[in-house]
N, C-alpha and C. Protein backbone atom coordinates (compact mmCIF):
# COMPACT_ATOMS: atom_id res chain seq x y z
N UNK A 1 0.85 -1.18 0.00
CA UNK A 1 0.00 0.00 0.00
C UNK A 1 0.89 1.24 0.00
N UNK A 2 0.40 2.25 -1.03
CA UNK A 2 1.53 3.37 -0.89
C UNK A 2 0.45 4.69 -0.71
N UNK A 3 0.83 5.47 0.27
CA UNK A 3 0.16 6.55 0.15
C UNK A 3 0.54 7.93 0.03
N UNK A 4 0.06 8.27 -0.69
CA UNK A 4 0.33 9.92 -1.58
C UNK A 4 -1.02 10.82 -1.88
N UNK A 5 -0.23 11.84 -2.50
CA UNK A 5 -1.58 13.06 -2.52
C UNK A 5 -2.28 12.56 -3.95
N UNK A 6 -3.70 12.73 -4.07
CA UNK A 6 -4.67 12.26 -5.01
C UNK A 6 -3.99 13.47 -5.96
N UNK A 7 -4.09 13.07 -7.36
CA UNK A 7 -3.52 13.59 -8.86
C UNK A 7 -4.84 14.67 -8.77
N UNK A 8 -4.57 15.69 -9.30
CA UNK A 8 -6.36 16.64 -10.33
C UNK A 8 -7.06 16.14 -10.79
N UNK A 9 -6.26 15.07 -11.99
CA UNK A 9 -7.20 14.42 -12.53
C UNK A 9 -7.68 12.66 -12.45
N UNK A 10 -7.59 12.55 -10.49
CA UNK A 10 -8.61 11.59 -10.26
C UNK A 10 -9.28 12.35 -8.73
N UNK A 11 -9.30 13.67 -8.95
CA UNK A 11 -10.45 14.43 -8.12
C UNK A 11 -12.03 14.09 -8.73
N UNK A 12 -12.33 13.47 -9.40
CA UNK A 12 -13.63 12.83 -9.49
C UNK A 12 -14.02 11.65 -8.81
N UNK A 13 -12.45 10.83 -8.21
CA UNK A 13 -13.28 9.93 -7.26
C UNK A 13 -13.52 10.26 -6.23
N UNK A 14 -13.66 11.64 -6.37
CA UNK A 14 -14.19 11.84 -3.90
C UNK A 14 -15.59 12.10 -4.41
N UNK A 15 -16.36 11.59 -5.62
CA UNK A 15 -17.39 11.40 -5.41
C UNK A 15 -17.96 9.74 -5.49
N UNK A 16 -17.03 9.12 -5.16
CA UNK A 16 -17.48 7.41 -4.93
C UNK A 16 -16.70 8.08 -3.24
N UNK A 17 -15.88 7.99 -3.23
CA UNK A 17 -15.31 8.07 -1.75
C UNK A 17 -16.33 9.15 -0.97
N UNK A 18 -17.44 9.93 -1.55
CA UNK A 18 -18.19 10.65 -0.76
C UNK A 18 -19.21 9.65 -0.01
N UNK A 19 -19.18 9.02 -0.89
CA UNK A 19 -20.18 8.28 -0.92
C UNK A 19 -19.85 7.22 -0.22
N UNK A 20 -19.15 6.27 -0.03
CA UNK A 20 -18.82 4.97 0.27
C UNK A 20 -18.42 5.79 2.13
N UNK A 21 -18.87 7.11 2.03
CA UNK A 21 -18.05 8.04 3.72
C UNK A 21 -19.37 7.67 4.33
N UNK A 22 -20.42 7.95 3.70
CA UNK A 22 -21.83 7.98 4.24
C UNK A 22 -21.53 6.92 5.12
N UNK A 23 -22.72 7.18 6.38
CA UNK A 23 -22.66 5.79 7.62
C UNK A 23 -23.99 5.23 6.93
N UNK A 24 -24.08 4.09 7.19
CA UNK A 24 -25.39 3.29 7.11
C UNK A 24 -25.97 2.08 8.52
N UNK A 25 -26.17 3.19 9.27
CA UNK A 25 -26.08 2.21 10.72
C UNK A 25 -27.01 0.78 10.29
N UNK A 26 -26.27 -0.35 11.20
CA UNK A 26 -26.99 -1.37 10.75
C UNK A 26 -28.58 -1.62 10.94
N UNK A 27 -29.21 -2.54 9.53
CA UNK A 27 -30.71 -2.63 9.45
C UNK A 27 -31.39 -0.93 8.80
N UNK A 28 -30.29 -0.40 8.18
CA UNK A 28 -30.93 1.12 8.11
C UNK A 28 -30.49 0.61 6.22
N UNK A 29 -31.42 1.42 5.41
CA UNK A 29 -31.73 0.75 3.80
C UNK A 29 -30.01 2.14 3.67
N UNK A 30 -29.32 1.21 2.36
CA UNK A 30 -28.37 2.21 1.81
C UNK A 30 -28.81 3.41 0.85
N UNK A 31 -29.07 4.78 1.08
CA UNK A 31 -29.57 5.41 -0.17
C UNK A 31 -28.84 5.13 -1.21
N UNK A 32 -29.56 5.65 -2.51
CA UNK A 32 -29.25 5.58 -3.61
C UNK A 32 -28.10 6.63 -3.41
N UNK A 33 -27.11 6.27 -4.70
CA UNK A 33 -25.80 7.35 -5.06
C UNK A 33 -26.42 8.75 -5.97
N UNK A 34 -27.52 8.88 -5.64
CA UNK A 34 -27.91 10.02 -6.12
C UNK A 34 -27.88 11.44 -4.87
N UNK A 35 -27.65 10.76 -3.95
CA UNK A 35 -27.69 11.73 -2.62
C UNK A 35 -26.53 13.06 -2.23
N UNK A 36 -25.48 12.43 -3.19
CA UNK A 36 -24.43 13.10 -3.10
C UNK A 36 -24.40 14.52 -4.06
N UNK A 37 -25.18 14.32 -5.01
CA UNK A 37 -25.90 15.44 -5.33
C UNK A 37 -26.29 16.45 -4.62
N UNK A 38 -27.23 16.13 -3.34
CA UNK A 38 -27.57 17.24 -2.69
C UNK A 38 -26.41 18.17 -2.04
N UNK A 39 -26.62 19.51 -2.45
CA UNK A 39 -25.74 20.42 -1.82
C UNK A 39 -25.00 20.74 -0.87
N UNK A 40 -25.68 20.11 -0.02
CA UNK A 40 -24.63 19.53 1.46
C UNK A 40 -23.95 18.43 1.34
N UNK A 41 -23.62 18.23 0.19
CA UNK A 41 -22.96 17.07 0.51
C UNK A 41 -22.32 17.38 -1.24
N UNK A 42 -22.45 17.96 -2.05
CA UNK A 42 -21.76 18.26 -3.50
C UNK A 42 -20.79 19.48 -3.01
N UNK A 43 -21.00 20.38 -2.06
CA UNK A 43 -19.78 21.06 -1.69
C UNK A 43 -18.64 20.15 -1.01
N UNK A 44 -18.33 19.26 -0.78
CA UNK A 44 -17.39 18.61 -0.13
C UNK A 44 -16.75 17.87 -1.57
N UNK A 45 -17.42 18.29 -2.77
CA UNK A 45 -16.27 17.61 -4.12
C UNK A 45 -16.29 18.90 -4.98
N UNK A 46 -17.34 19.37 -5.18
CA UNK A 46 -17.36 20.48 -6.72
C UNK A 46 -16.09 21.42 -6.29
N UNK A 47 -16.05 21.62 -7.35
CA UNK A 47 -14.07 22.76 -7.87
C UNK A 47 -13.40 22.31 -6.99
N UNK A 48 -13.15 20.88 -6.14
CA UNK A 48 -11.96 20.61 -5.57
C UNK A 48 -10.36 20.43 -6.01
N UNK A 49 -9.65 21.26 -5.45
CA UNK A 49 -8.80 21.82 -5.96
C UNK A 49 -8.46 23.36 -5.94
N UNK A 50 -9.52 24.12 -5.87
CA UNK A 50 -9.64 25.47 -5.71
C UNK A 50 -9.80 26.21 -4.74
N UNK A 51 -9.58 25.55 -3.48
CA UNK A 51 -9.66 26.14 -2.24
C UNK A 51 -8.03 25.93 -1.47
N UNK A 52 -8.03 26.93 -0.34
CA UNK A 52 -6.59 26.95 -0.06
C UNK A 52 -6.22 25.92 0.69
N UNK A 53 -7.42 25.20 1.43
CA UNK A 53 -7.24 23.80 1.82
C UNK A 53 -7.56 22.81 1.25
N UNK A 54 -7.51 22.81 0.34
CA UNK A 54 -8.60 21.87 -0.86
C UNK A 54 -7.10 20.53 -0.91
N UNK A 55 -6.63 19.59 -0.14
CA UNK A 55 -5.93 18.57 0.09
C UNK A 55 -6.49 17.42 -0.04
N UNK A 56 -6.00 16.13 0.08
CA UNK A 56 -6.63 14.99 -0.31
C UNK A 56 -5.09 13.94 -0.25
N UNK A 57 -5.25 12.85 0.52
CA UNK A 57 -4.48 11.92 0.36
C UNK A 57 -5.06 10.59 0.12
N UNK A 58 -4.27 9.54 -0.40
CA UNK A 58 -5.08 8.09 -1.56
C UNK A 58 -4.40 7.08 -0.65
N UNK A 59 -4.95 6.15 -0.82
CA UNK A 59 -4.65 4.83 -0.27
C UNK A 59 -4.33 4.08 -1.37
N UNK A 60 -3.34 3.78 -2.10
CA UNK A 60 -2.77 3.32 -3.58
C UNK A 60 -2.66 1.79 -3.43
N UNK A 61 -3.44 0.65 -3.96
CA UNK A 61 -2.95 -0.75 -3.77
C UNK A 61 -2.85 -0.83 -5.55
N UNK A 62 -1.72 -1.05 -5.75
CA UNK A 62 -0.96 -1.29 -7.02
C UNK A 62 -1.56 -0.39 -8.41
N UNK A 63 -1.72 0.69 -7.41
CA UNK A 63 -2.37 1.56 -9.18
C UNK A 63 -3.73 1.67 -9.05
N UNK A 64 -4.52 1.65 -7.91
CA UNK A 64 -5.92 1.42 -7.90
C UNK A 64 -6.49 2.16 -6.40
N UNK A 65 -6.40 3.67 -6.47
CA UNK A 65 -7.10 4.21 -5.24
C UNK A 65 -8.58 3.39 -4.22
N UNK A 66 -8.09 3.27 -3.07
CA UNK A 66 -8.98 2.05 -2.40
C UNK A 66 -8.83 3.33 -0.49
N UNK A 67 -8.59 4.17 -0.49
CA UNK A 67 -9.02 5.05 0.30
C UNK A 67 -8.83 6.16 0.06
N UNK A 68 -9.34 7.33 0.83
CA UNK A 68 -8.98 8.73 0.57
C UNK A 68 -9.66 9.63 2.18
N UNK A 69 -8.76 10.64 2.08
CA UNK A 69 -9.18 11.56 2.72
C UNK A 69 -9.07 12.93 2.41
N UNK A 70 -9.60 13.80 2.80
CA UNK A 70 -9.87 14.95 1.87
C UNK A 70 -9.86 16.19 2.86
N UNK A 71 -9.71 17.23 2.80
CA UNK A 71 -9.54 18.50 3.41
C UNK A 71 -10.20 19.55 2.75
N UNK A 72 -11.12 20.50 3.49
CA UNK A 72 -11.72 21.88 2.86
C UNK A 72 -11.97 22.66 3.47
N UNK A 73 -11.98 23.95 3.88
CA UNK A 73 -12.72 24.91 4.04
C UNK A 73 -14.24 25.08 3.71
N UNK A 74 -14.89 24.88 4.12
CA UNK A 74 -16.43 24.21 3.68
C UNK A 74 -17.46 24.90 4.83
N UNK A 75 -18.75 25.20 4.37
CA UNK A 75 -19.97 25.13 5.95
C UNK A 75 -20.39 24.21 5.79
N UNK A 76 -19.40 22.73 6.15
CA UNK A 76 -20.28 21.53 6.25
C UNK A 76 -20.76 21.23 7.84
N UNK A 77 -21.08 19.58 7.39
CA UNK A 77 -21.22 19.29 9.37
C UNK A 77 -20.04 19.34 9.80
N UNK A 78 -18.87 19.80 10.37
CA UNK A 78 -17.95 19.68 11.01
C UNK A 78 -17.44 21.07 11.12
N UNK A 79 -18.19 22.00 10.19
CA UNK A 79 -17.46 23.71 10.34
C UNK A 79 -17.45 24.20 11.80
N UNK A 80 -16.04 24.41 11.79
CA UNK A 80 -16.62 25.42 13.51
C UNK A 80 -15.69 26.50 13.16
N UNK A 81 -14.77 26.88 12.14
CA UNK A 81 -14.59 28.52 11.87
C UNK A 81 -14.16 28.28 10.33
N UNK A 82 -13.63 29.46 9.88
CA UNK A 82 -13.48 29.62 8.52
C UNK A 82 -11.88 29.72 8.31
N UNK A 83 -11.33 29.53 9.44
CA UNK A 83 -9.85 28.89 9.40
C UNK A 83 -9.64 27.60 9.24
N UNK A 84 -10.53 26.43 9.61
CA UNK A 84 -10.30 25.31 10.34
C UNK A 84 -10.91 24.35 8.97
N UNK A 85 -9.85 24.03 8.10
CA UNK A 85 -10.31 22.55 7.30
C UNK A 85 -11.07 21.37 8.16
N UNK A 86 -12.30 20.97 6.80
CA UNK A 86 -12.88 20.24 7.85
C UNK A 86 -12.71 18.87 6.90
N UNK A 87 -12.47 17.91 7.63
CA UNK A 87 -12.21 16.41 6.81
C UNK A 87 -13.25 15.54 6.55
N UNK A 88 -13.06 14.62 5.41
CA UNK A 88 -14.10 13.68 4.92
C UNK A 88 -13.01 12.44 4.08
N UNK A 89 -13.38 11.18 4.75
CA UNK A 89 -12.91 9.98 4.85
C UNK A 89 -13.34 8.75 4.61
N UNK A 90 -12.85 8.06 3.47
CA UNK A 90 -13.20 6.73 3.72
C UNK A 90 -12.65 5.97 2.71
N UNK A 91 -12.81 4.34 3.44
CA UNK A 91 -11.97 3.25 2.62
C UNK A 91 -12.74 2.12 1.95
N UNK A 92 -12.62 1.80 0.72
CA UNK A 92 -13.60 0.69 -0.05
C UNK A 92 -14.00 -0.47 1.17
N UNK A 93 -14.93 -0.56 0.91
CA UNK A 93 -15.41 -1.90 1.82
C UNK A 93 -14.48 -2.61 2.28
N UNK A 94 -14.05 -3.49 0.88
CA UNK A 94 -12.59 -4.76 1.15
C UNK A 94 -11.87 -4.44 1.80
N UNK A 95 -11.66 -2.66 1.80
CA UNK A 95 -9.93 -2.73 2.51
C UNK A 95 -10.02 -2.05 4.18
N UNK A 96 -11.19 -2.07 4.38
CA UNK A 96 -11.69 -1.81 5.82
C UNK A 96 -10.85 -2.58 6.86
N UNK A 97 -11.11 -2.33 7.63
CA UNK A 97 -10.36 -2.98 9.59
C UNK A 97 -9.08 -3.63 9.33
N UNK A 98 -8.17 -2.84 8.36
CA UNK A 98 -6.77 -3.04 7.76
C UNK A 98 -5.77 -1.90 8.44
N UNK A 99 -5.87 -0.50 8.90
CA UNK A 99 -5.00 0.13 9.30
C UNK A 99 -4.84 1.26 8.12
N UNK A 100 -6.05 1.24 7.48
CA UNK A 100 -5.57 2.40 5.58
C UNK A 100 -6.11 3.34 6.71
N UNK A 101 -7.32 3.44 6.91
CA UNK A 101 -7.67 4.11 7.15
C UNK A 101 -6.99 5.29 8.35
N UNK A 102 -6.55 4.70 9.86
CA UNK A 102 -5.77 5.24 10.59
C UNK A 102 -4.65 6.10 9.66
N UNK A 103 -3.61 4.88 8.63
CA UNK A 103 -2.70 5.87 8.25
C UNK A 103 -3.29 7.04 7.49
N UNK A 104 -4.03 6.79 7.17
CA UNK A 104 -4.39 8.21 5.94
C UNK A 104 -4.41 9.34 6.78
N UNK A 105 -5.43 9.03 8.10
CA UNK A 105 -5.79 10.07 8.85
C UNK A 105 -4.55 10.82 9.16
N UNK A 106 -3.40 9.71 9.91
CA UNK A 106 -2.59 10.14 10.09
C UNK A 106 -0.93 11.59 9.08
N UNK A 107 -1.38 10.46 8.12
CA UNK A 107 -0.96 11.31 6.86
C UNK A 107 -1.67 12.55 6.59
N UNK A 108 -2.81 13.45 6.86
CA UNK A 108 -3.31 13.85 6.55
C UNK A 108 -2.83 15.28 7.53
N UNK A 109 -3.22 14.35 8.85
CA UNK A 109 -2.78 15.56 9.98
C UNK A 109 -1.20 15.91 10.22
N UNK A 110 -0.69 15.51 9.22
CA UNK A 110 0.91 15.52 9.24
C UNK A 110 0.79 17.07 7.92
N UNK A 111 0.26 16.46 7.00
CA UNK A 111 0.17 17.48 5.79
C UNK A 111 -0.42 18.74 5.99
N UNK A 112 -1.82 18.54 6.79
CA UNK A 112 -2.14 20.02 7.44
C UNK A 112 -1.37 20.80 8.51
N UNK A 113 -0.71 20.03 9.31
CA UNK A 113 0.25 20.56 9.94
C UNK A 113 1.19 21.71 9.63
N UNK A 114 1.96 20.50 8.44
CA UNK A 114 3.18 20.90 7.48
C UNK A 114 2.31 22.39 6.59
N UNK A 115 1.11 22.51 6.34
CA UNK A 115 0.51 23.80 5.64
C UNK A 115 0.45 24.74 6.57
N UNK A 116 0.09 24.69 8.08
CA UNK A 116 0.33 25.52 9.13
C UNK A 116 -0.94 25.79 9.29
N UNK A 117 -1.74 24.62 9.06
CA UNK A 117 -3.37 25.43 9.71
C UNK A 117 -2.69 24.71 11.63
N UNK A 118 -3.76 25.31 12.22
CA UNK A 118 -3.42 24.90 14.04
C UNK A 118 -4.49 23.82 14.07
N UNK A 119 -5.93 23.79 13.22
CA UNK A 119 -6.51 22.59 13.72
C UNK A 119 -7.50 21.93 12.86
N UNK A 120 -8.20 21.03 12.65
CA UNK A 120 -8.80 20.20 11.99
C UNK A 120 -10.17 19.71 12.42
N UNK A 121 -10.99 19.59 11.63
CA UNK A 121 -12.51 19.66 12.17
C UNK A 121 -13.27 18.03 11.59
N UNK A 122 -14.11 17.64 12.27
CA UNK A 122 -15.24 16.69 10.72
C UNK A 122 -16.45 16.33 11.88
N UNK A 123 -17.21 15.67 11.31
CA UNK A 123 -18.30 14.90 11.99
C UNK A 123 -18.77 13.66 11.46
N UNK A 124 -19.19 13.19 12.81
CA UNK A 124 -19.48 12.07 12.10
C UNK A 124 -20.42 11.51 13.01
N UNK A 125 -21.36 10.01 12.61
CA UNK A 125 -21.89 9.55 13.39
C UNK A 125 -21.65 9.06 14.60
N UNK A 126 -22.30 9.51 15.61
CA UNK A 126 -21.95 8.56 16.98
C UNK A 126 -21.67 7.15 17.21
N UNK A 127 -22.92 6.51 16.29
CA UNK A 127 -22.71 4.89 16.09
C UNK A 127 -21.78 4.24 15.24
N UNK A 128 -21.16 5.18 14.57
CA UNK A 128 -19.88 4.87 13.67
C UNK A 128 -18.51 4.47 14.30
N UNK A 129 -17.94 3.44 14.19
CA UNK A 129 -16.82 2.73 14.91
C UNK A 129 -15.84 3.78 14.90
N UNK A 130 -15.74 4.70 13.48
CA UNK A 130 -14.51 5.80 13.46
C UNK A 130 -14.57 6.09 14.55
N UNK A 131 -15.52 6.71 14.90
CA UNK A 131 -15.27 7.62 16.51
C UNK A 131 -13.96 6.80 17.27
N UNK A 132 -13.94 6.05 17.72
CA UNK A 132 -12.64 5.16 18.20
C UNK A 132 -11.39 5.75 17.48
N UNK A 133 -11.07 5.42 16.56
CA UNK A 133 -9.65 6.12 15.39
C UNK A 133 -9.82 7.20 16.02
N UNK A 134 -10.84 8.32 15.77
CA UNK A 134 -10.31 9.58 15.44
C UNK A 134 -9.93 10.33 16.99
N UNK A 135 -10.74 9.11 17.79
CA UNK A 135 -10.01 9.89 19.52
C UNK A 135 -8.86 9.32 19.49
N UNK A 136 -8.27 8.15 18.95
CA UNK A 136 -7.34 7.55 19.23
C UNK A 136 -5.68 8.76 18.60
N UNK A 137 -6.22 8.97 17.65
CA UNK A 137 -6.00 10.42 16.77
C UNK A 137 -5.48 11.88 17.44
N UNK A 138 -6.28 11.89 18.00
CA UNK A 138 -6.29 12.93 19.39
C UNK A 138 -7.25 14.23 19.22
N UNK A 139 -8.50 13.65 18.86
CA UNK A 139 -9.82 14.04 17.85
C UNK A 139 -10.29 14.43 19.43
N UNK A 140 -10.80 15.77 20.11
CA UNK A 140 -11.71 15.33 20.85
C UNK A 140 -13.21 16.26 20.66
N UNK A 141 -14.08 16.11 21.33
CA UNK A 141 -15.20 16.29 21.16
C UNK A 141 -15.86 17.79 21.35
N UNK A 142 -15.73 18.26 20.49
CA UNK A 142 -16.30 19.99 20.55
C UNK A 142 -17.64 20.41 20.24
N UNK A 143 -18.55 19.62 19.71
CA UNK A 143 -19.84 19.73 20.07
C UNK A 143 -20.88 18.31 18.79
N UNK A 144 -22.34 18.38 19.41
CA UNK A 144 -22.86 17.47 19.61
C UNK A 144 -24.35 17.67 19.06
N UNK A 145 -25.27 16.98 18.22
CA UNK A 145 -26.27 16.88 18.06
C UNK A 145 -27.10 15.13 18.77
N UNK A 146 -28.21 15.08 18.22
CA UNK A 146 -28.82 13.99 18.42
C UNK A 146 -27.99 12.59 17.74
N UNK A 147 -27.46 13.27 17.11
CA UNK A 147 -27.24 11.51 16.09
C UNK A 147 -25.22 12.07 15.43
N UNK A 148 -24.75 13.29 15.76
CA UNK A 148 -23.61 13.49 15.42
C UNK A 148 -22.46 13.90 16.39
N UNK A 149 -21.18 13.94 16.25
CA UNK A 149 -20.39 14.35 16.96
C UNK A 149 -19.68 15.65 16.12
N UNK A 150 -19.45 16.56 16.20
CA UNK A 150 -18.25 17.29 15.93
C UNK A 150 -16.90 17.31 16.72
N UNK A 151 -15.99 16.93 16.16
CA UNK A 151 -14.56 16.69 16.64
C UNK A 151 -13.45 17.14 16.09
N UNK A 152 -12.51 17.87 17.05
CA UNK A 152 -11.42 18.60 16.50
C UNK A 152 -9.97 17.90 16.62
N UNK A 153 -8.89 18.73 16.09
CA UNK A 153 -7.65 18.12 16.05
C UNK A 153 -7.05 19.43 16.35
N UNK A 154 -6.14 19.68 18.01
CA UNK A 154 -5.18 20.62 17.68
C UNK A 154 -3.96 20.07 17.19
N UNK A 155 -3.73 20.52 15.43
CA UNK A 155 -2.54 20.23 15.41
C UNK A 155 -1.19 21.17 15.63
């Protein structure tokens, strides 16, 4: 597995990787891939590349991207200022409860570092196993809905 920064021109797959990010708690139906469409969720890919945090690292198994993580300046679920990149993550099914995922994260908060933002934002579901990684990470908990977490990174 080699990991590096995603090329320009395979910035069209953080819309399978948007998608494959979605949680689907168990016994809950998978939506259709038409969802990523909706606007809350098409700002986390459209003109990526064009923002000053607009980053992205790949999970490479022999020529064939199989994770990613991604960085933006965004008002998504995880915004808590307009300094603070907020992240979106995930690894193909197969290559799940392997360790891609940890390194990416890790790779990721190394690269935002190295850009000189101070901290890192995302959300995610409560019932989602990530939560584990991303405290493990040193992710902790800055605020809270019914069904989400928002969690930061001072890096």
């Amino acid at each position: 597995m080699k990991y590096r920064e995603l090329k320009p021109n395979e910035y069209e797959l953080l819309k399978d990787f948007l998608y494959e990010a979605i949680f689907i708690p168990e016994g809950t139906e998978t939506p259709d891939r038409s969802i990523i469409e909706l606007p809350e969720l098409a700002l986390y890919y459209e003109d990526f590349g064009s923002g000053p945090a607009d980053y992205c690292m790949a999970a490479d198994d022999e020529g064939h991207v199989v994770g990613a993580i991604w960085s933006r300046i965004m008002n998504d679920y995880g915004h808590v200022d307009d300094e603070t990149p907020s992240l979106a993550m995930s690894v193909l099914k197969e290559y799940r409860n392997k360790g891609i995922g940890t390194q990416l994260l890790g790779e990721m908060l190394l690269l935002l570092k190295e850009k000189g933002y101070k901290r890192v934002s995302l959300s995610v579901q409560k019932a989602n196993y990530a939560v584990r990684m991303y405290k493990k990470a040193g992710f902790v908990i800055a605020g809270e809905n019914d069904e989400e977490l928002i969690m930061t990174n001072e890096l």
